[in-house]
N, C-alpha and C. Protein backbone atom coordinates (compact mmCIF):
# COMPACT_ATOMS: atom_id res chain seq x y z
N UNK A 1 26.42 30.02 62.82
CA UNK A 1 25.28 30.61 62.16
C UNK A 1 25.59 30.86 60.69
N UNK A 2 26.38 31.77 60.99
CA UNK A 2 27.03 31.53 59.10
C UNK A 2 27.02 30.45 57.97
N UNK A 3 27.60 29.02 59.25
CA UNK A 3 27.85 28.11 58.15
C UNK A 3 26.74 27.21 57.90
N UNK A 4 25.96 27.41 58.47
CA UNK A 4 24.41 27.21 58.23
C UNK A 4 23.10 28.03 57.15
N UNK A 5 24.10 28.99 57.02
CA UNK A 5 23.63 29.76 55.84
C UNK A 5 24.08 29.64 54.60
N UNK A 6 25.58 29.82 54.78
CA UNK A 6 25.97 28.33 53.33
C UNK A 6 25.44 27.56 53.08
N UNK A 7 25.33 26.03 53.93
CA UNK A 7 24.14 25.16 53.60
C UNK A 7 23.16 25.15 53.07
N UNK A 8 22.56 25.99 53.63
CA UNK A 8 20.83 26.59 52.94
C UNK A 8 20.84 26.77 52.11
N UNK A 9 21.98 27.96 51.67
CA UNK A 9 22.29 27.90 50.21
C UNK A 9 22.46 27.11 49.23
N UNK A 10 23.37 26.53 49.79
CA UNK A 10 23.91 25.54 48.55
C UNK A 10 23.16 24.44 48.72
N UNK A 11 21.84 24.14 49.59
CA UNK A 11 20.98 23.08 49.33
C UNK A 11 19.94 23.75 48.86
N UNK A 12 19.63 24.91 48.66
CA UNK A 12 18.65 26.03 47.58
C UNK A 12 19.43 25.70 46.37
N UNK A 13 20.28 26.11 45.76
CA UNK A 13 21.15 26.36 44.71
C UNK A 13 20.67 24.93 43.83
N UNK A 14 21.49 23.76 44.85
CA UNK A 14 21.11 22.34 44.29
C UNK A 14 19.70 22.03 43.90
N UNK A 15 18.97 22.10 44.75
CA UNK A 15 17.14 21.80 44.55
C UNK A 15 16.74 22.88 43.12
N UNK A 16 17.05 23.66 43.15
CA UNK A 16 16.92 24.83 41.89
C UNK A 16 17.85 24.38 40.68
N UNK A 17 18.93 24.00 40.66
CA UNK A 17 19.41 23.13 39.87
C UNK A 17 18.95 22.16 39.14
N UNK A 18 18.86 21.14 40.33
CA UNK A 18 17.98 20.28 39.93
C UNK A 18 16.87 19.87 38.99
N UNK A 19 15.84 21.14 39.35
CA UNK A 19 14.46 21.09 38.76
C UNK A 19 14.46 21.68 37.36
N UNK A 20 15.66 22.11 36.85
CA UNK A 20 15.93 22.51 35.50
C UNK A 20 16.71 21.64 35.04
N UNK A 21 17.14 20.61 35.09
CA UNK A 21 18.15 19.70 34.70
C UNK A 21 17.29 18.77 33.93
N UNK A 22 15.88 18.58 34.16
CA UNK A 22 15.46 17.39 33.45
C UNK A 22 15.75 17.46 31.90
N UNK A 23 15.45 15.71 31.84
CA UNK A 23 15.69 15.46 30.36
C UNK A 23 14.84 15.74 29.73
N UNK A 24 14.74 16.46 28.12
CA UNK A 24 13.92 16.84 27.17
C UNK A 24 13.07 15.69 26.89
N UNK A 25 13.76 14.26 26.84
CA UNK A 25 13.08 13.09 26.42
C UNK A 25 12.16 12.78 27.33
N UNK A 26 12.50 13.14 28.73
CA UNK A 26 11.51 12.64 29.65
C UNK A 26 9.40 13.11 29.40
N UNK A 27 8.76 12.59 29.44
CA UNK A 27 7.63 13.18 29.01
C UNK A 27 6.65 13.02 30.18
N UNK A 28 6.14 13.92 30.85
CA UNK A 28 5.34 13.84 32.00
C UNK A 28 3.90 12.94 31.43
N UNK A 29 3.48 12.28 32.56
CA UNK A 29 2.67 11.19 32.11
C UNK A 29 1.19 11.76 31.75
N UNK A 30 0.41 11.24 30.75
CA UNK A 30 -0.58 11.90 30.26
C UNK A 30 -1.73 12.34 31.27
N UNK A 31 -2.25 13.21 31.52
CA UNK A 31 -3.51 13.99 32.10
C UNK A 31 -4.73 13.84 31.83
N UNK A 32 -5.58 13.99 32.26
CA UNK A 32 -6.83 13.87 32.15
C UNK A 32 -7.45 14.60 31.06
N UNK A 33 -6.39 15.80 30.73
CA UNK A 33 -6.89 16.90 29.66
C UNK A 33 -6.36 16.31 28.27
N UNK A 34 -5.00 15.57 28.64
CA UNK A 34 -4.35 15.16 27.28
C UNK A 34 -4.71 13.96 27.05
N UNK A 35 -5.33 12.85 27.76
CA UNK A 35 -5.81 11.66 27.16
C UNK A 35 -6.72 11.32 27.73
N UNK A 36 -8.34 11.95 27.64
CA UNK A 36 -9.44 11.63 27.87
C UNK A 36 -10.03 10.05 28.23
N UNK A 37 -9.60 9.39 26.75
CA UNK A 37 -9.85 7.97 26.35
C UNK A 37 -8.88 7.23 27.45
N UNK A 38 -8.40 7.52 28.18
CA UNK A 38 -7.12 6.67 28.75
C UNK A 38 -8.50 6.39 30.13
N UNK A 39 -8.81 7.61 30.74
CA UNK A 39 -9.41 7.67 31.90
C UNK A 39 -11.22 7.20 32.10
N UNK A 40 -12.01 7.20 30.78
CA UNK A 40 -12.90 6.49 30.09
C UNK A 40 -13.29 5.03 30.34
N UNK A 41 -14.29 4.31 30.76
CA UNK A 41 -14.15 3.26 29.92
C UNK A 41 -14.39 3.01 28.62
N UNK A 42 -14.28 1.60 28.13
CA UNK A 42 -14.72 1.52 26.61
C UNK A 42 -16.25 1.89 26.23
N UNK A 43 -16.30 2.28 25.07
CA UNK A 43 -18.22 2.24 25.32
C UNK A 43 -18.52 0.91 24.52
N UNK A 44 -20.04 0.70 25.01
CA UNK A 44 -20.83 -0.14 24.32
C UNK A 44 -20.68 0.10 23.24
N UNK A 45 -20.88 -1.47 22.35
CA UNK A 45 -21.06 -1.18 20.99
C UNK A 45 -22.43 -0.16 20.51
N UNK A 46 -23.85 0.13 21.19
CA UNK A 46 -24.30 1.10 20.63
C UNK A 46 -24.15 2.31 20.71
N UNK A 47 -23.02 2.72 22.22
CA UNK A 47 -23.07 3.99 22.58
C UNK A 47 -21.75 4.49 21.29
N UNK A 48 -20.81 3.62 20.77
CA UNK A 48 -19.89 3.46 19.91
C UNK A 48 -20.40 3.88 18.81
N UNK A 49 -21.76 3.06 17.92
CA UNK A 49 -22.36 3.06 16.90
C UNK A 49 -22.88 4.50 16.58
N UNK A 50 -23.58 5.10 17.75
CA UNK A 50 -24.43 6.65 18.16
C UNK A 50 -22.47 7.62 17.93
N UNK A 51 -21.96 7.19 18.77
CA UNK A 51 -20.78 8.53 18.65
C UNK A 51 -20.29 8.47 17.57
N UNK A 52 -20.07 7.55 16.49
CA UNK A 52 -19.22 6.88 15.14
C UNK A 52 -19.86 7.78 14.06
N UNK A 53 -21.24 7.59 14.59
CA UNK A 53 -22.40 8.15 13.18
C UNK A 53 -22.48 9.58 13.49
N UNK A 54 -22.63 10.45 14.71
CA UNK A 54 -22.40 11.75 14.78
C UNK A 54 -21.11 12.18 14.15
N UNK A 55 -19.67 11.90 14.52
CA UNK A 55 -18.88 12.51 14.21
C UNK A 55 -18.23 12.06 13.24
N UNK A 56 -18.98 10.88 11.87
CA UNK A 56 -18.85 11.20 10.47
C UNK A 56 -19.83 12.23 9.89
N UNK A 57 -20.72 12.55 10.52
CA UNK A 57 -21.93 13.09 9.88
C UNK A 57 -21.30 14.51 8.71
N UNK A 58 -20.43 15.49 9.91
CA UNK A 58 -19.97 16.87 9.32
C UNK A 58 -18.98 16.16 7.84
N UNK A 59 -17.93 15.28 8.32
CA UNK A 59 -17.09 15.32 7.40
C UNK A 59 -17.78 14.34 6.16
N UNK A 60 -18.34 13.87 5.86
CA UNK A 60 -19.43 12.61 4.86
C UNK A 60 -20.17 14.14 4.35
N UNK A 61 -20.88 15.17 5.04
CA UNK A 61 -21.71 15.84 4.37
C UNK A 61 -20.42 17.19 3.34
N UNK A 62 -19.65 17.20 4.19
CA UNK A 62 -18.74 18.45 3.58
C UNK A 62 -17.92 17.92 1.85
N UNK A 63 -17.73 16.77 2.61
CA UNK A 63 -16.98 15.85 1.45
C UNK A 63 -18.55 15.59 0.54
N UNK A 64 -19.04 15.47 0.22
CA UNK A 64 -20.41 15.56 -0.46
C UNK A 64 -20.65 16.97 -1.27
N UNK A 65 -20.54 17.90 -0.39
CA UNK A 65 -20.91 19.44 -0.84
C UNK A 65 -19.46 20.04 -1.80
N UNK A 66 -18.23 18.77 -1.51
CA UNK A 66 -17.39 19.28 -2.71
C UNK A 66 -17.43 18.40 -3.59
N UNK A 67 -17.65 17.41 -3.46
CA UNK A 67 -18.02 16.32 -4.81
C UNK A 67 -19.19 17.24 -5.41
N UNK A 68 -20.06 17.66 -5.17
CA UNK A 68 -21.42 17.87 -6.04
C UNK A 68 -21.12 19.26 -6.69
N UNK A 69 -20.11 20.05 -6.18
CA UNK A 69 -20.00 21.34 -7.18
C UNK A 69 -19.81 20.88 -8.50
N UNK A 70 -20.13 22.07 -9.24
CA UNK A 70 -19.78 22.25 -10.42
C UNK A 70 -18.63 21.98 -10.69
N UNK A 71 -18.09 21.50 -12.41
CA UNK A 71 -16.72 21.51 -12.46
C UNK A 71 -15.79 22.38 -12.48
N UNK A 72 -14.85 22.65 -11.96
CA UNK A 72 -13.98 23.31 -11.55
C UNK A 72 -13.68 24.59 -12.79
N UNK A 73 -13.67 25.95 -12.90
CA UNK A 73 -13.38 26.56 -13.56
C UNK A 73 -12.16 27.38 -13.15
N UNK A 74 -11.62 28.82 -14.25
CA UNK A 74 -11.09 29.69 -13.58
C UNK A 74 -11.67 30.81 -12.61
N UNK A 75 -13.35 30.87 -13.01
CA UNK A 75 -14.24 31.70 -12.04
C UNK A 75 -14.64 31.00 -10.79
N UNK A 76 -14.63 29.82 -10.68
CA UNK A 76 -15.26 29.31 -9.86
C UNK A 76 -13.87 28.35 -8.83
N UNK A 77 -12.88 28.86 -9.14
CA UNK A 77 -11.84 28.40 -8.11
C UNK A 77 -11.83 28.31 -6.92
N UNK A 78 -11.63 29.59 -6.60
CA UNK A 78 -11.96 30.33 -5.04
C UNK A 78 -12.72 29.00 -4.54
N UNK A 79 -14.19 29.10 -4.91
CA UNK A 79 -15.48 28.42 -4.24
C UNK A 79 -14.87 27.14 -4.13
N UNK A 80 -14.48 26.41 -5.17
CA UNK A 80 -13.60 25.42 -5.13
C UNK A 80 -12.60 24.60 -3.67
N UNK A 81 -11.94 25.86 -4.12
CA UNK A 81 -10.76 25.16 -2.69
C UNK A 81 -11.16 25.76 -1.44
N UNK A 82 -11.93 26.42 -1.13
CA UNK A 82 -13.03 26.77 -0.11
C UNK A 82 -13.50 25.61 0.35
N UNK A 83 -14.50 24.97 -0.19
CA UNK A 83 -15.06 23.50 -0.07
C UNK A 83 -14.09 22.67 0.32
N UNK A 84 -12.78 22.22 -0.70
CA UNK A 84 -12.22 21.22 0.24
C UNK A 84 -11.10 21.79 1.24
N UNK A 85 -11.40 23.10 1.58
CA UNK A 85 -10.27 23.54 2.88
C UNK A 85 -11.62 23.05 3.31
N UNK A 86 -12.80 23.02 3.86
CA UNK A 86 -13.79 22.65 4.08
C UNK A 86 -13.72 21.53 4.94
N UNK A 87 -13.93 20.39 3.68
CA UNK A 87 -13.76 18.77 3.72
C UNK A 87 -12.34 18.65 4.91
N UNK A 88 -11.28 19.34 4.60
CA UNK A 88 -9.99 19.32 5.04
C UNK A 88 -10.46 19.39 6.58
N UNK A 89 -11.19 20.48 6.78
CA UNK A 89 -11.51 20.66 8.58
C UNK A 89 -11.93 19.58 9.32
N UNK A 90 -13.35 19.65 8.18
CA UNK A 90 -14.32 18.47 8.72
C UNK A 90 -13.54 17.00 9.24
N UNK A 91 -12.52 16.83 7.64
CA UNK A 91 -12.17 15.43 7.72
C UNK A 91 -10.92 15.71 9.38
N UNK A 92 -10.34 16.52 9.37
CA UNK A 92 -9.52 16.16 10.76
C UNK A 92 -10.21 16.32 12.24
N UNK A 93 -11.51 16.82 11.90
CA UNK A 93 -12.62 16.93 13.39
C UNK A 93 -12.93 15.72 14.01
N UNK A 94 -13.13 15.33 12.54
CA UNK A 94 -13.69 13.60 12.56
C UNK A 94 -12.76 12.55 12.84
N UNK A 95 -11.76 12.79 12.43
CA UNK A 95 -10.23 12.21 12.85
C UNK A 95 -9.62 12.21 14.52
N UNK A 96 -9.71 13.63 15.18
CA UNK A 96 -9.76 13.70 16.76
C UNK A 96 -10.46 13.62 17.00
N UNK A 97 -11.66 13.82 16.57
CA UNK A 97 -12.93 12.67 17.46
C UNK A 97 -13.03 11.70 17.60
N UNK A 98 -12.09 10.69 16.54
CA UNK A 98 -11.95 9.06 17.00
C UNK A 98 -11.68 9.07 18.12
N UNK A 99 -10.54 9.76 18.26
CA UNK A 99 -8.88 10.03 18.99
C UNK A 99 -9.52 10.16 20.43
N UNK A 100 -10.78 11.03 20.56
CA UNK A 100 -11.01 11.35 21.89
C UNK A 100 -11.89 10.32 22.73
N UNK A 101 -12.41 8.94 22.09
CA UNK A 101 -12.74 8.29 22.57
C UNK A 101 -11.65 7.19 22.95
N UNK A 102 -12.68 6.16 23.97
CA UNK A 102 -12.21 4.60 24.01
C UNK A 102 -13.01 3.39 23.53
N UNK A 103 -12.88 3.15 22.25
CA UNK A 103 -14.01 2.77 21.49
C UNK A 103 -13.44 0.91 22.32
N UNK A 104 -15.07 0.10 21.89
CA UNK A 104 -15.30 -0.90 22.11
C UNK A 104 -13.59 -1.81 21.71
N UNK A 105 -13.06 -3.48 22.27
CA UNK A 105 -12.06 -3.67 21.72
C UNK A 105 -12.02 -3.98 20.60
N UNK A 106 -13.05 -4.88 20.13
CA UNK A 106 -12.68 -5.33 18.75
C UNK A 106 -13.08 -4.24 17.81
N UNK A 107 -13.47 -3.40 18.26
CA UNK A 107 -13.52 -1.94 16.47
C UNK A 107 -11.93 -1.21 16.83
N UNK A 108 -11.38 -1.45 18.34
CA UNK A 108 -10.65 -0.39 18.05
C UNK A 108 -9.16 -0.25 17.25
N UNK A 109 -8.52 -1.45 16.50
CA UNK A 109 -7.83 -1.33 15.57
C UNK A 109 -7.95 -0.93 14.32
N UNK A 110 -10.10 -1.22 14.15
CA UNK A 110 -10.16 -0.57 12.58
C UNK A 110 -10.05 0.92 12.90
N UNK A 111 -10.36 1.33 14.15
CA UNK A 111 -10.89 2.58 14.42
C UNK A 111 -9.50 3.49 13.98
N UNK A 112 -8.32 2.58 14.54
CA UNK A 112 -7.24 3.07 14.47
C UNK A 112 -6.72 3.30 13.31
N UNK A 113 -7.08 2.55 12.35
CA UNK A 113 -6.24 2.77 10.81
C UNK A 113 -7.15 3.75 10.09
N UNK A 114 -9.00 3.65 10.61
CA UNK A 114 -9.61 4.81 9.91
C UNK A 114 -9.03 6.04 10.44
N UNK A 115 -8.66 6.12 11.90
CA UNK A 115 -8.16 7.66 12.16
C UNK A 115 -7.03 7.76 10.77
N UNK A 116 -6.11 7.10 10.89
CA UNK A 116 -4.67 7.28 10.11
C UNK A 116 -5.08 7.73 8.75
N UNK A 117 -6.21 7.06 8.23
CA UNK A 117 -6.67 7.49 6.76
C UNK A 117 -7.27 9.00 6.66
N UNK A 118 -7.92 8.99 8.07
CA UNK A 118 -8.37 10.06 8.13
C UNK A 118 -7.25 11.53 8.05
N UNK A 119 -6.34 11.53 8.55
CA UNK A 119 -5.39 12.30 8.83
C UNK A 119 -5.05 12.24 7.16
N UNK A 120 -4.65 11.23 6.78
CA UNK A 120 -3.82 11.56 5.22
C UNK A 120 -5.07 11.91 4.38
N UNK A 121 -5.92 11.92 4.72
CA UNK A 121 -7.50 12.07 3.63
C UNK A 121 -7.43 14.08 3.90
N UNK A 122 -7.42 14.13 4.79
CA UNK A 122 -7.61 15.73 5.54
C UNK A 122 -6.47 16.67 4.76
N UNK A 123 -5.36 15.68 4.81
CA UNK A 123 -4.00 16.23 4.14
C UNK A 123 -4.11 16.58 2.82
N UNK A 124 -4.88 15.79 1.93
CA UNK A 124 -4.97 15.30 0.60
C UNK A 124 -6.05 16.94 0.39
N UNK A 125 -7.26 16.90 1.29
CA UNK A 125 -7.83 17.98 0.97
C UNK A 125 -7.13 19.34 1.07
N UNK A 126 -6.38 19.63 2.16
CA UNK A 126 -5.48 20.63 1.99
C UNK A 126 -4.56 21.02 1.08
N UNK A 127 -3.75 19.78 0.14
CA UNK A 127 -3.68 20.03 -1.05
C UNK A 127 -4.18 20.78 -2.09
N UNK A 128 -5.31 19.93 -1.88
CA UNK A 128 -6.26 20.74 -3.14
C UNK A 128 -6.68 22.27 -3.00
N UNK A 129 -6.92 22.44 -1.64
CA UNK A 129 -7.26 24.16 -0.98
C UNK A 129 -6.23 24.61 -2.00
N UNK A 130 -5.08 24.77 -1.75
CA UNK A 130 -3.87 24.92 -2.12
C UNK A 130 -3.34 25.19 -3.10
N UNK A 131 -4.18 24.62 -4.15
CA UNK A 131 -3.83 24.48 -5.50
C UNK A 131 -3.84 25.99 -5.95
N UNK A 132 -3.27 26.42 -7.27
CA UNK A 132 -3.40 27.37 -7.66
C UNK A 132 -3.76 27.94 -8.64
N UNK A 133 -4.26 27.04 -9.47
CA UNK A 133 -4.65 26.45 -10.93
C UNK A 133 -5.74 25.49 -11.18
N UNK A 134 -6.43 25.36 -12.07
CA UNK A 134 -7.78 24.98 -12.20
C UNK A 134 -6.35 23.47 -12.52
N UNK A 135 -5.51 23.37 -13.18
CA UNK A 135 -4.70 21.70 -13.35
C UNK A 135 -4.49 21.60 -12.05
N UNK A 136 -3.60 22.57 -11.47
CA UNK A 136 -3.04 22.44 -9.87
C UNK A 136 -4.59 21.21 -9.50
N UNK A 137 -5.53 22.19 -9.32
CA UNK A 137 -6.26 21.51 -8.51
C UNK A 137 -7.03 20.39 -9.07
N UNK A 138 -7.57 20.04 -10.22
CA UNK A 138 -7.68 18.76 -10.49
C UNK A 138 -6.84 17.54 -10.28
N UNK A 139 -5.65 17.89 -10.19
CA UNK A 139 -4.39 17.21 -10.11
C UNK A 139 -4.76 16.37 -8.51
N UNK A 140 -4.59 17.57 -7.78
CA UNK A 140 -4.67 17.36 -6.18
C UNK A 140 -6.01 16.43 -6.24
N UNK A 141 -6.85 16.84 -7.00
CA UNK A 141 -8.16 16.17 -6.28
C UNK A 141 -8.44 14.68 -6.46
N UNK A 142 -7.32 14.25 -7.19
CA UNK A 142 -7.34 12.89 -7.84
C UNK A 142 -6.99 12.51 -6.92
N UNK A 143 -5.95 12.84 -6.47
CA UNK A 143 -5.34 11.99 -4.74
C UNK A 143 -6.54 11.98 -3.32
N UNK A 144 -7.23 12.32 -3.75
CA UNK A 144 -8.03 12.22 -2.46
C UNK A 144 -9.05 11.59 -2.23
N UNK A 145 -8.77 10.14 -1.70
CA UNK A 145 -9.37 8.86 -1.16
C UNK A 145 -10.50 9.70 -0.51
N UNK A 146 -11.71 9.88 -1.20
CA UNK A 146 -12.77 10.14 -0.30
C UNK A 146 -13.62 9.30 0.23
N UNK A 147 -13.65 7.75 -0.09
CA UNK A 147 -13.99 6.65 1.46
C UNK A 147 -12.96 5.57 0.77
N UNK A 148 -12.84 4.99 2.24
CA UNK A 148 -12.22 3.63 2.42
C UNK A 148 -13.41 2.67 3.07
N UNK A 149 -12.85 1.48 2.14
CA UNK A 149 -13.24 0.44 2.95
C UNK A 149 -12.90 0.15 4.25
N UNK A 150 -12.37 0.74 4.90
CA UNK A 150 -12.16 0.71 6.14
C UNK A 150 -13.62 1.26 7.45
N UNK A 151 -14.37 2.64 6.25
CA UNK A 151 -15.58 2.92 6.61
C UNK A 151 -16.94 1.57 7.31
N UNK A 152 -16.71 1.03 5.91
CA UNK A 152 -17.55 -0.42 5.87
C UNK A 152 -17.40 -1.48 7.41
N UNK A 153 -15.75 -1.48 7.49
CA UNK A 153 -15.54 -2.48 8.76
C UNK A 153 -15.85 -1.46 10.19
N UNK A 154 -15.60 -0.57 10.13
CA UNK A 154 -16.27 0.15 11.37
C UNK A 154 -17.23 0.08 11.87
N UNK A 155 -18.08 0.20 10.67
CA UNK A 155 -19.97 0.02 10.61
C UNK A 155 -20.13 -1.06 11.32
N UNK A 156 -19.76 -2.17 10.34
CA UNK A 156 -19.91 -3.38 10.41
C UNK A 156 -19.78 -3.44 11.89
N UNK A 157 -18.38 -3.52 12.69
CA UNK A 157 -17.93 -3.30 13.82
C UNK A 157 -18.91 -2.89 15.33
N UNK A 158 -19.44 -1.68 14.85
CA UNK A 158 -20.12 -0.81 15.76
C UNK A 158 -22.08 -1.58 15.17
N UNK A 159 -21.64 -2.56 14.81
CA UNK A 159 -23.25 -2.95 14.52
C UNK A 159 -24.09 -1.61 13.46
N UNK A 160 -23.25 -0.79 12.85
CA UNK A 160 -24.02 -0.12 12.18
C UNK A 160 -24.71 -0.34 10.66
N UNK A 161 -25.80 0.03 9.61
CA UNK A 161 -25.87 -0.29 8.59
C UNK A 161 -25.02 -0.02 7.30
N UNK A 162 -24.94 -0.54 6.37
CA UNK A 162 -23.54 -0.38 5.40
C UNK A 162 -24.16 1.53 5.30
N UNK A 163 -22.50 1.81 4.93
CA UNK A 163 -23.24 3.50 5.04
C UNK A 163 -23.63 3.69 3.29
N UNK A 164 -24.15 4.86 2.92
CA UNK A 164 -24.68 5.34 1.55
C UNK A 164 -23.27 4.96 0.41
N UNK A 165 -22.75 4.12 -0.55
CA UNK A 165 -21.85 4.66 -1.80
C UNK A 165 -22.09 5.65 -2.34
N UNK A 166 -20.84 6.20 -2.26
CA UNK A 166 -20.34 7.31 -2.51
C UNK A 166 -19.90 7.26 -4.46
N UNK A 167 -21.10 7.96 -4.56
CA UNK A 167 -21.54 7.59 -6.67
C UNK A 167 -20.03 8.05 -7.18
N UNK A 168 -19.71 6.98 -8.17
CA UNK A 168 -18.52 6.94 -8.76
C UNK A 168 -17.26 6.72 -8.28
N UNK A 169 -17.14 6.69 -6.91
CA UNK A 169 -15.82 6.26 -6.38
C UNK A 169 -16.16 5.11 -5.70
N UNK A 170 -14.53 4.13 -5.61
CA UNK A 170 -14.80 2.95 -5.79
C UNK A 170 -13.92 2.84 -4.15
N UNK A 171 -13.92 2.39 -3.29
CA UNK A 171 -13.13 2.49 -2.24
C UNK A 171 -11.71 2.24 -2.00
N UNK A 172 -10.66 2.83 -1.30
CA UNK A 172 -9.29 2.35 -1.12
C UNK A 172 -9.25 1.80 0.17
């Protein structure tokens, strides 16, 4: 009886061992919560075209509402990097909203490099939030690709119409 209680033990001990031993590298396989798009099918190109045009809508209008301010002063800073912490939100909403679909096949490599732009575009606006200085922030705002031609092939892609130019900037 005893030595049957050893056993138990030391095959408790092991199994408990065990289940803390895994490797850090190992990565449990994605979920239904962590990769939506995996479990999805692709959508139609119009159901694509309809989700594409909603979730540029916020970040196209925010990025708009900081292009059209006034020029940048020392009174009017604040309001300033307000707007593009703004743009900054919008633009990364719009960025995991690619992310959370399974877009059609042939858009989904542009889809993929617009997310990527999107992410460094979002970054670029956080910069500028950031700034601390009416130079600080002109400085920052020069870096920030507010459309790519990459916009254009999406459209194109998802059967949509060329979208509005964006007055005075020329696309990257």
């Amino acid at each position: 009886m005893k030595r049957n209680r050893v056993v138990i033990a030391a095959a408790i001990s092991l199994a408990l061992g065990l289940t803390g031993c895994a490797s850090q590298d190992v990565q449990a396989p994605p979920s239904a919560l962590t990769a939506p798009a995996l479990a999805e099918p692709a959508m139609t190109i119009k159901k694509a075209g309809e989700t594409y045009a909603k979730l540029s809508a916020a970040s196209n209008a925010a990025r708009d509402k900081w292009m059209g301010a006034p020029q940048p002063t020392k009174a009017n800073l604040n309001r300033h990097k307000k707007l593009a912490a703004g743009a900054a939100d919008a633009t990364a909403a719009f960025s995991k909203g690619l992310r959370k679909h399974r877009w059609p096949a042939e858009a989904q490599p542009i889809i993929g490099a617009l997310d990527e732009h999107l992410q460094e575009r979002a970054a670029a606006y956080k910069r500028v939030a950031a700034a601390s200085t009416v130079a600080e922030y002109l400085e920052a705002a020069r870096e920030v690709a507010v459309t790519s031609s990459l916009t254009g092939q999406v459209r194109q892609a998802l059967g949509l119409p060329e979208a509005a130019v964006v007055p005075g900037v020329s696309p990257r």
